[in-house]
Protein backbone atom coordinates (compact mmCIF):
# COMPACT_ATOMS: atom_id res chain seq x y z
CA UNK A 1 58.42 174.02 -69.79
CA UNK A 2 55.18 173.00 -68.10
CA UNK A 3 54.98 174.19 -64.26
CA UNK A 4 52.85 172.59 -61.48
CA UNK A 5 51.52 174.07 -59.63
CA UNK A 6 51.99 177.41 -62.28
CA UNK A 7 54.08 180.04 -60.57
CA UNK A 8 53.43 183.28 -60.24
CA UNK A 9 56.66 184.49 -61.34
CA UNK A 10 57.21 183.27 -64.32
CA UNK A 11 59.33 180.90 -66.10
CA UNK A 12 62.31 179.54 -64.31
CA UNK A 13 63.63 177.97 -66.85
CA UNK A 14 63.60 180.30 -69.49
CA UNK A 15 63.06 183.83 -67.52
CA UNK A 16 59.88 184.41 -68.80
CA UNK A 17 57.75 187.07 -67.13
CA UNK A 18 54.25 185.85 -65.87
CA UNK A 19 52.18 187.78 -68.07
CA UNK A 20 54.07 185.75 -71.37
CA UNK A 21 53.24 182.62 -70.03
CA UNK A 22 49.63 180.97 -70.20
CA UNK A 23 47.94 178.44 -68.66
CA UNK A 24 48.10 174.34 -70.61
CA UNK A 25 45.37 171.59 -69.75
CA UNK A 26 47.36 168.65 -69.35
CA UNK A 27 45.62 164.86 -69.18
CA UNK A 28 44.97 163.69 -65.57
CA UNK A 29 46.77 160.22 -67.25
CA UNK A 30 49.17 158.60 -65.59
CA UNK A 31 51.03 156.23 -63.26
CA UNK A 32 50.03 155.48 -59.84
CA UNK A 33 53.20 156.78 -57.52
CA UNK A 34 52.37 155.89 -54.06
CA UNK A 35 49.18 155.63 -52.02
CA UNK A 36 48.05 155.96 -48.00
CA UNK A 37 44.59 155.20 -46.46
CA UNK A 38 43.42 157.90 -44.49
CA UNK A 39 41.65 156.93 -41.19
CA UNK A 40 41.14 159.52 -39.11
CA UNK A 41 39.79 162.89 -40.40
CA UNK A 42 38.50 165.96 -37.92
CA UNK A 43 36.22 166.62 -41.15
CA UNK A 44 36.06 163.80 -43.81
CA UNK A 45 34.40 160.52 -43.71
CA UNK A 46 36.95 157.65 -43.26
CA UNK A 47 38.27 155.39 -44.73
CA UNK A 48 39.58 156.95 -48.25
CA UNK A 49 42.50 156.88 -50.17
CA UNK A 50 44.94 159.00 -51.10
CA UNK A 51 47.20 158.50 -54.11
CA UNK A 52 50.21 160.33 -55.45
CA UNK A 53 50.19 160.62 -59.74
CA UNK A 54 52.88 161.07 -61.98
CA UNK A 55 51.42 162.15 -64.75
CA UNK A 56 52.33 161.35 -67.86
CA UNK A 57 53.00 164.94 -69.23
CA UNK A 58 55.90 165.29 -65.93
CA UNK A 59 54.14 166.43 -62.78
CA UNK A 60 53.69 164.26 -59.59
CA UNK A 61 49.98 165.54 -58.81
CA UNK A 62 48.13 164.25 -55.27
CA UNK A 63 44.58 162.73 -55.59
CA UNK A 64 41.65 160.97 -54.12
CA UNK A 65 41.78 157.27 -55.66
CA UNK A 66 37.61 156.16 -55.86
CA UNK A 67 36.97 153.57 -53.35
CA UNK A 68 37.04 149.90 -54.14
CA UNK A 69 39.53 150.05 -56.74
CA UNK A 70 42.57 147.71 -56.62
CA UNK A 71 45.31 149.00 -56.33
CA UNK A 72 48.55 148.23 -57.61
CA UNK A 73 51.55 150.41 -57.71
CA UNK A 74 52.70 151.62 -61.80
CA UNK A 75 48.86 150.99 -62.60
CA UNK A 76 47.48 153.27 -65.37
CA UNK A 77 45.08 155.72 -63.50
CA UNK A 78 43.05 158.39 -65.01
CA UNK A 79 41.22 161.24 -63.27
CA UNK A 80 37.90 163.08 -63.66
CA UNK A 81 36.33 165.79 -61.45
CA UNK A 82 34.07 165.69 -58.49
CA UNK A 83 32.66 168.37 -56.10
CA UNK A 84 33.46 167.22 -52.91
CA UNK A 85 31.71 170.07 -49.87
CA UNK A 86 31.55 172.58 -52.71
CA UNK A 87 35.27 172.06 -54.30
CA UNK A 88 36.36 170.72 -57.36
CA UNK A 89 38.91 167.27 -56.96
CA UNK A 90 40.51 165.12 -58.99
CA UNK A 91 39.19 161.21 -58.32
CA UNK A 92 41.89 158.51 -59.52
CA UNK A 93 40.55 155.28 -60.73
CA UNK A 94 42.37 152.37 -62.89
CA UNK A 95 42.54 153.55 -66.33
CA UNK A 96 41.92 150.98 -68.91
CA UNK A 97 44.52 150.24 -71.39
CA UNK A 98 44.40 150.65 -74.93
């Protein structure tokens, strides 16, 4: 069973107690869910988008999508990392097909 976000108490499926269970990279691959444009932030420059994942290995994961993509619901999007004011993200863009 793969967990997101992992939880500290184990395995619910299975009962497993957290120190049996390990951490699994899974492919930031997926399917574009849903998406919102954020235009006011008391922090971040606006505009940006915000999309919602599902990933193709199960879990629905929240992301920045890079700007001047088009977007399309059910697209293919894949993710790589960016530090963003000293954190790590995950930035969506259009994934090409193979």
């Amino acid at each position: 069973m793969v967990l997101f976000p992992p939880q500290r108490y184990g395995c619910p499926g299975c009962g497993a107690l957290p120190e049996m269970c390990e951490p699994k990279a899974i492919p930031a691959v997926g399917r574009l869910h849903s998406y919102a444009v954020v235009n006011r932030h008391p922090k971040y420059p606006t505009p940006y988008t915000v999309g919602e994942i599902e990933l193709d290995a199960g879990p629905l994961v929240r992301g920045i999508l890079a700007d001047g993509q088009p977007l399309a619901l059910n697209a293919r999007m894949a993710a790589h990392s960016e530090e963003v004011d000293g954190n790590q993200v995950l930035v969506f863009a259009p994934a090409e097909e193979k």
